[in-house]
C-alpha atoms as a PDB file:
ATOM      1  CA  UNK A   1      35.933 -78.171   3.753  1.00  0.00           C
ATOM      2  CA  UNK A   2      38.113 -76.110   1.770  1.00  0.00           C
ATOM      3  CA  UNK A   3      40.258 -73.374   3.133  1.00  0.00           C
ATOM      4  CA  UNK A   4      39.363 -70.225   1.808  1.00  0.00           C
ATOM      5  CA  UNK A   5      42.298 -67.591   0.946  1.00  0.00           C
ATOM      6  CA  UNK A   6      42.699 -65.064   3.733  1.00  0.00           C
ATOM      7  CA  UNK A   7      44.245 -62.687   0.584  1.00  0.00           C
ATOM      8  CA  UNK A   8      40.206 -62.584  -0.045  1.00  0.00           C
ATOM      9  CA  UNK A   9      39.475 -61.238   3.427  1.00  0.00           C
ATOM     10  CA  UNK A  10      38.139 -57.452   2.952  1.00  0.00           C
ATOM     11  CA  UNK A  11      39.216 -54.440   5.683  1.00  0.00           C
ATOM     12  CA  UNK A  12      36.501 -55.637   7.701  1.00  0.00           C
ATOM     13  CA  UNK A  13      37.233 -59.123   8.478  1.00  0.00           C
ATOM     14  CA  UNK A  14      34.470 -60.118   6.122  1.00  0.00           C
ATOM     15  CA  UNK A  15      35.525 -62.897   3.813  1.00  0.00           C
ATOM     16  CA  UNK A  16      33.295 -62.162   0.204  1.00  0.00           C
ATOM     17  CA  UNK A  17      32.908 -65.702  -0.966  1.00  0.00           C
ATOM     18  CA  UNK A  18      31.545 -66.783   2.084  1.00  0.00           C
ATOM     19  CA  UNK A  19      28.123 -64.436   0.523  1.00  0.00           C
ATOM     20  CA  UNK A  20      28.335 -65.300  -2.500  1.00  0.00           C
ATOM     21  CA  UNK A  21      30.778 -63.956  -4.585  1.00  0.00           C
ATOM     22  CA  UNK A  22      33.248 -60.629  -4.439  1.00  0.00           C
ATOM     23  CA  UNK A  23      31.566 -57.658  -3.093  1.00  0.00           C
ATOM     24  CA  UNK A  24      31.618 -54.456  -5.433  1.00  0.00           C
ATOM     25  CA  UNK A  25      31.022 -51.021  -4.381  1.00  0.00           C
ATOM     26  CA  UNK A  26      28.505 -49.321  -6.403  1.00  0.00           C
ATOM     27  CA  UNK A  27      28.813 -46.166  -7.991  1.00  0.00           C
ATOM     28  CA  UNK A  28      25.003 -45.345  -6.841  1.00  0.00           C
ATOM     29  CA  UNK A  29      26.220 -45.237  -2.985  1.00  0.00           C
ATOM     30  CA  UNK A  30      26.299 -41.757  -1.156  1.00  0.00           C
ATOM     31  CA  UNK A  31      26.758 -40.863   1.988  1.00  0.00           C
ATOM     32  CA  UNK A  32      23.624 -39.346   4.412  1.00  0.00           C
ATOM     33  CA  UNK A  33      23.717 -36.527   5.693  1.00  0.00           C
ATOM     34  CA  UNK A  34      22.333 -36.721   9.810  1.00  0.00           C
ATOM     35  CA  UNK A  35      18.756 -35.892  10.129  1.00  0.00           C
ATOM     36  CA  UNK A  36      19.667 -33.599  13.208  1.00  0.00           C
ATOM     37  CA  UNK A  37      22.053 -31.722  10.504  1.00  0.00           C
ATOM     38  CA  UNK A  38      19.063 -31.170   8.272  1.00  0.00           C
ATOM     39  CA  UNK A  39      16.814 -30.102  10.804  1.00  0.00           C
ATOM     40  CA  UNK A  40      19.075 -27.501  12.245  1.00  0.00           C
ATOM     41  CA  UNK A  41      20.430 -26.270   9.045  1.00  0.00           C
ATOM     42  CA  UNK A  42      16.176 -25.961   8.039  1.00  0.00           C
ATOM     43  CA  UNK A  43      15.723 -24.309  11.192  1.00  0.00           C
ATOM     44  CA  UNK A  44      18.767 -21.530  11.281  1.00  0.00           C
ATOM     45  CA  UNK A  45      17.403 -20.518   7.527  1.00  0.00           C
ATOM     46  CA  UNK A  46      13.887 -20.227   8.847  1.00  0.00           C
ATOM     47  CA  UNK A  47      14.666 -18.142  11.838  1.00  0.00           C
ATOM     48  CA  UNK A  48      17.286 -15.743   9.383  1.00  0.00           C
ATOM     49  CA  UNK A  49      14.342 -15.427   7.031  1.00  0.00           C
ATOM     50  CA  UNK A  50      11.871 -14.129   9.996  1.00  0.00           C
ATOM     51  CA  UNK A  51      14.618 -11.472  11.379  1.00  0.00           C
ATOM     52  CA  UNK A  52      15.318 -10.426   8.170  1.00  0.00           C
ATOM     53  CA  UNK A  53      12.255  -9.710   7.154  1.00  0.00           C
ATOM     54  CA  UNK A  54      10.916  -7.873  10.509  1.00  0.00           C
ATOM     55  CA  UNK A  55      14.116  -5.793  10.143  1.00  0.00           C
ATOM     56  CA  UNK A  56      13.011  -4.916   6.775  1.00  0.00           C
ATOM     57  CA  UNK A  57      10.160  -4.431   8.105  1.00  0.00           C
ATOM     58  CA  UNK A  58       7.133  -3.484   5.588  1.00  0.00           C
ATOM     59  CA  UNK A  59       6.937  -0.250   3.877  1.00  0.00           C
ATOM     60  CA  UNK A  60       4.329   2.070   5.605  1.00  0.00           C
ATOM     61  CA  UNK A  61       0.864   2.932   3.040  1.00  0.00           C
ATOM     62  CA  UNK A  62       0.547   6.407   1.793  1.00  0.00           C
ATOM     63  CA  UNK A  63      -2.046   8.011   3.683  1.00  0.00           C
ATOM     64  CA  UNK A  64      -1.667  11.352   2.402  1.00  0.00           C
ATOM     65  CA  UNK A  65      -4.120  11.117  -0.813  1.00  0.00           C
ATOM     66  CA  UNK A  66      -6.605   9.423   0.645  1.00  0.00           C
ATOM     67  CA  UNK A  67      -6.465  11.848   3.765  1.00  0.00           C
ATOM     68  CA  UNK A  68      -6.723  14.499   1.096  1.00  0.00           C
ATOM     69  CA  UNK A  69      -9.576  12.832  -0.458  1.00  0.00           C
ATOM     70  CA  UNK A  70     -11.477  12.426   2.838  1.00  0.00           C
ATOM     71  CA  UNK A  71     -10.560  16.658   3.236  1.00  0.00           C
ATOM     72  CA  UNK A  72     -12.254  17.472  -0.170  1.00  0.00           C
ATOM     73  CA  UNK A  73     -15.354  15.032   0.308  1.00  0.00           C
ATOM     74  CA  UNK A  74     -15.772  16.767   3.729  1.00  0.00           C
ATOM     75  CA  UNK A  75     -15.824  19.862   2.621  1.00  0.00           C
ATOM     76  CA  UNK A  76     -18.045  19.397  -0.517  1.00  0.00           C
ATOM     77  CA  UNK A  77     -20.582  17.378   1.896  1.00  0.00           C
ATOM     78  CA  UNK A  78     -20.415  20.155   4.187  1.00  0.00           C
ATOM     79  CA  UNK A  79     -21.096  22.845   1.667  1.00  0.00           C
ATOM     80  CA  UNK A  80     -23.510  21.064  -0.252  1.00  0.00           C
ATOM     81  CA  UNK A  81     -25.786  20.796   2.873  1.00  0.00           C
ATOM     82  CA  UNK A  82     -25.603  24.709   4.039  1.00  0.00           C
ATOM     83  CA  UNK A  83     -28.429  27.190   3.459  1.00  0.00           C
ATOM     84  CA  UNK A  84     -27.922  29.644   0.923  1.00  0.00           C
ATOM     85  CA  UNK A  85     -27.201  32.626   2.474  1.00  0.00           C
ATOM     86  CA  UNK A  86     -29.578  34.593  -0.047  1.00  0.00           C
ATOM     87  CA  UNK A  87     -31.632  32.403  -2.363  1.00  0.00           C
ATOM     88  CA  UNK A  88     -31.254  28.663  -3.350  1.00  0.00           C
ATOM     89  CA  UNK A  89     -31.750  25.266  -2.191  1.00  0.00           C
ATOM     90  CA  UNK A  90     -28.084  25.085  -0.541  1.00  0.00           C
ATOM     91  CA  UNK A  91     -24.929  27.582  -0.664  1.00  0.00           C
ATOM     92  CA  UNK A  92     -23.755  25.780  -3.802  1.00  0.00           C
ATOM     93  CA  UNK A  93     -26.309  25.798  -5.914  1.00  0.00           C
ATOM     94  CA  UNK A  94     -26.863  29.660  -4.817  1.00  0.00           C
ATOM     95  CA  UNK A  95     -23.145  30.305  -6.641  1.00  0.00           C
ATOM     96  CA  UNK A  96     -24.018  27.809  -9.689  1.00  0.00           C
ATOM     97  CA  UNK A  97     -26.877  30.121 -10.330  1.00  0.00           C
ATOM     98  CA  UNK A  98     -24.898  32.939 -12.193  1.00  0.00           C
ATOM     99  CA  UNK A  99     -21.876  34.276 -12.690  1.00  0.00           C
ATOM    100  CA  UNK A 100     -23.558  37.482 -10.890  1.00  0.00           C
ATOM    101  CA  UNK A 101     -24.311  35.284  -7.630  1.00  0.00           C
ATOM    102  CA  UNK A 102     -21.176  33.725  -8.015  1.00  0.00           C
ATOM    103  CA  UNK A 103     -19.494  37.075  -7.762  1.00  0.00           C
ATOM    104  CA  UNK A 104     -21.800  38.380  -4.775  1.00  0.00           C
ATOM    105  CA  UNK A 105     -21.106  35.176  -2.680  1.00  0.00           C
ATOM    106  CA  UNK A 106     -17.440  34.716  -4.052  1.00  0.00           C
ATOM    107  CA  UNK A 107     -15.924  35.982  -0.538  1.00  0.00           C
ATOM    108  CA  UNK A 108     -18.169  34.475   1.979  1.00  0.00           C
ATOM    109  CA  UNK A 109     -17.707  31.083  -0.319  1.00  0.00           C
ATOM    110  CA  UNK A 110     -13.810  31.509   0.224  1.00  0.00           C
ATOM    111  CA  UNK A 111     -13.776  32.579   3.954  1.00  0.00           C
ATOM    112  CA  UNK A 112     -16.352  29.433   4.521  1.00  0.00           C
ATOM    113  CA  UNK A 113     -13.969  26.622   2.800  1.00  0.00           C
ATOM    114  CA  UNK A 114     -11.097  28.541   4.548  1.00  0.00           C
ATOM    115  CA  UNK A 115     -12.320  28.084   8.144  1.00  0.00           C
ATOM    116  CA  UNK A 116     -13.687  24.407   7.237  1.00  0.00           C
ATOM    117  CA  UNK A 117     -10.637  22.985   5.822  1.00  0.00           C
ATOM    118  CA  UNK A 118      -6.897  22.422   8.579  1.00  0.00           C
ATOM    119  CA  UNK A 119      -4.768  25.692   8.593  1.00  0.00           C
ATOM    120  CA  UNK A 120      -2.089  23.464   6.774  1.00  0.00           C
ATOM    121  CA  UNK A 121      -4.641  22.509   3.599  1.00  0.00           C
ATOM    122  CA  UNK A 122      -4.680  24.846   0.508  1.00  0.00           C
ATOM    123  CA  UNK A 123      -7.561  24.971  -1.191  1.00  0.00           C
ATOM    124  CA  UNK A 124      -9.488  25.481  -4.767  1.00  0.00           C
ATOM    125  CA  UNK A 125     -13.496  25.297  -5.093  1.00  0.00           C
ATOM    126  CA  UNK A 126     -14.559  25.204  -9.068  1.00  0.00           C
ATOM    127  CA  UNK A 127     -17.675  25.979  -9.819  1.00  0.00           C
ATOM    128  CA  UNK A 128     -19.448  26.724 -13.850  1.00  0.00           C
ATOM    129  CA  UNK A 129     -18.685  30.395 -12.621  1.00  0.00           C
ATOM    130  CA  UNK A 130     -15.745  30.925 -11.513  1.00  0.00           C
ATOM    131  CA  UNK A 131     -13.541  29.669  -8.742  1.00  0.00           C
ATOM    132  CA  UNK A 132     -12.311  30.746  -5.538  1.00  0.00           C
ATOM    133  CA  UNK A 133      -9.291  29.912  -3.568  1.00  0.00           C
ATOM    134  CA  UNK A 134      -5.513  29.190  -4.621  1.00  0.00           C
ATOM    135  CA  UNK A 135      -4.087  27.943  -7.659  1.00  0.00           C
ATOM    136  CA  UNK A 136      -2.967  24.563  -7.618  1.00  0.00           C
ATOM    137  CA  UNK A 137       0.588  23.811  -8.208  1.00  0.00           C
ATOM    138  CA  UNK A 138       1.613  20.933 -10.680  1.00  0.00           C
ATOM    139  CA  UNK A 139       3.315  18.628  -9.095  1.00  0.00           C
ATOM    140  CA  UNK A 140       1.393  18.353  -5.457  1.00  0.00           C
ATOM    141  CA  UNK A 141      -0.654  15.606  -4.248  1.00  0.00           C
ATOM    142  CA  UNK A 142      -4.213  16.390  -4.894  1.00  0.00           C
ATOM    143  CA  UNK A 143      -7.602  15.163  -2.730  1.00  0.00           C
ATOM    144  CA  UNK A 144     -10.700  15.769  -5.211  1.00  0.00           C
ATOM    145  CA  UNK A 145     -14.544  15.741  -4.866  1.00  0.00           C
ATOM    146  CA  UNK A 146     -17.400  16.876  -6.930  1.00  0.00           C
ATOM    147  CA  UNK A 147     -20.752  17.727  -6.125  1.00  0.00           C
ATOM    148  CA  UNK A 148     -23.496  18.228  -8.122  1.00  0.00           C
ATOM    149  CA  UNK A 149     -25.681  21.240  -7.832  1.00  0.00           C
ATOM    150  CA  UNK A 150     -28.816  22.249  -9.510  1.00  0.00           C
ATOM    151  CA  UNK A 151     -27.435  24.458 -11.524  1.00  0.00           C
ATOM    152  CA  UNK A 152     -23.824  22.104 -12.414  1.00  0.00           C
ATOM    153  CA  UNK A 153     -21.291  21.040 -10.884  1.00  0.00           C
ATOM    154  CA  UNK A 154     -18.908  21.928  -7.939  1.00  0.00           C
ATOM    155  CA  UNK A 155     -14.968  20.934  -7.760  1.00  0.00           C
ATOM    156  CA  UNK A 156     -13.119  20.984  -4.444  1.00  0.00           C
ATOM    157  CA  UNK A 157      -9.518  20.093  -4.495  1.00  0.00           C
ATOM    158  CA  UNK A 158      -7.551  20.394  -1.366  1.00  0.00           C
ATOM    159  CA  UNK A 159      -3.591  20.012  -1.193  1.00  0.00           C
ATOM    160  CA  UNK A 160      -1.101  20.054   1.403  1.00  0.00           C
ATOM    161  CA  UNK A 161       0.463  23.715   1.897  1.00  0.00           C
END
């Protein structure tokens, strides 16, 4: 048996040729990260990612227009199904009947929406004839519903005062 060189011999005792030939670190080699690294590193960003998002929390809905909507449709339903207080089918079609009704019932019309409607609700009831209530400011949010009469149609539109 031939002696082998111990110049040959590698850090770790290993002596290449005794394998087969010199050994060559490849460029393709990396080093691993721990699995217990990767887990907790997975985990910590998961449990930032829930607390930051209930501390953002979710912005709330805005109720308000379809609270106004539910106001207006309310009141037209309620209207629509009242007895005329002179002649007509309902109270509604008794002021779409002419612009002389309309002006005879005009006041009871406005006191009636008045007490039906929240103290803190303005108000604005459109009819073919002529309207009754307050005027409606541009740049409010608006709840609207429209009933049909016999003799056209009926607007209520209820804001926030």
């Amino acid at each position: 048996m031939a002696e082998r060189d111990p110049a040959r011999r590698t850090a770790r005792g290993h002596d290449p040729a005794a394998s087969g030939g010199p050994r060559t670190r490849h460029t393709t080699d990396r080093g691993q990260l721990s699995l217990p690294v990767v887990e907790a590193a997975v985990g910590v960003t998961l449990i930032l990612a829930v607390a930051v998002t209930l501390a953002a929390g979710v912005p709330a809905a805005d109720t308000r227009t379809p609270q106004l909507e539910a106001y207006a449709d309310d009141a037209a339903t309620v209207l629509a199904g009242e007895p005329p207080r002179h002649r007509g089918a309902t109270r509604l079609s008794e002021v779409t009947r002419s612009a002389s009704a309309f002006e005879r019932e005009r006041t009871a019309l406005d006191r009636r929406v008045d007490r039906i409607l929240p103290d803190n609700l303005l108000y604005r009831v459109e009819t073919p004839h002529g309207a009754v209530g307050f005027q409606r400011p541009a740049d409010v949010l608006v709840g609207r519903a429209t009933v049909t009469s016999l003799d056209g149609p009926v607007t209520v539109e209820v804001w926030y005062a």
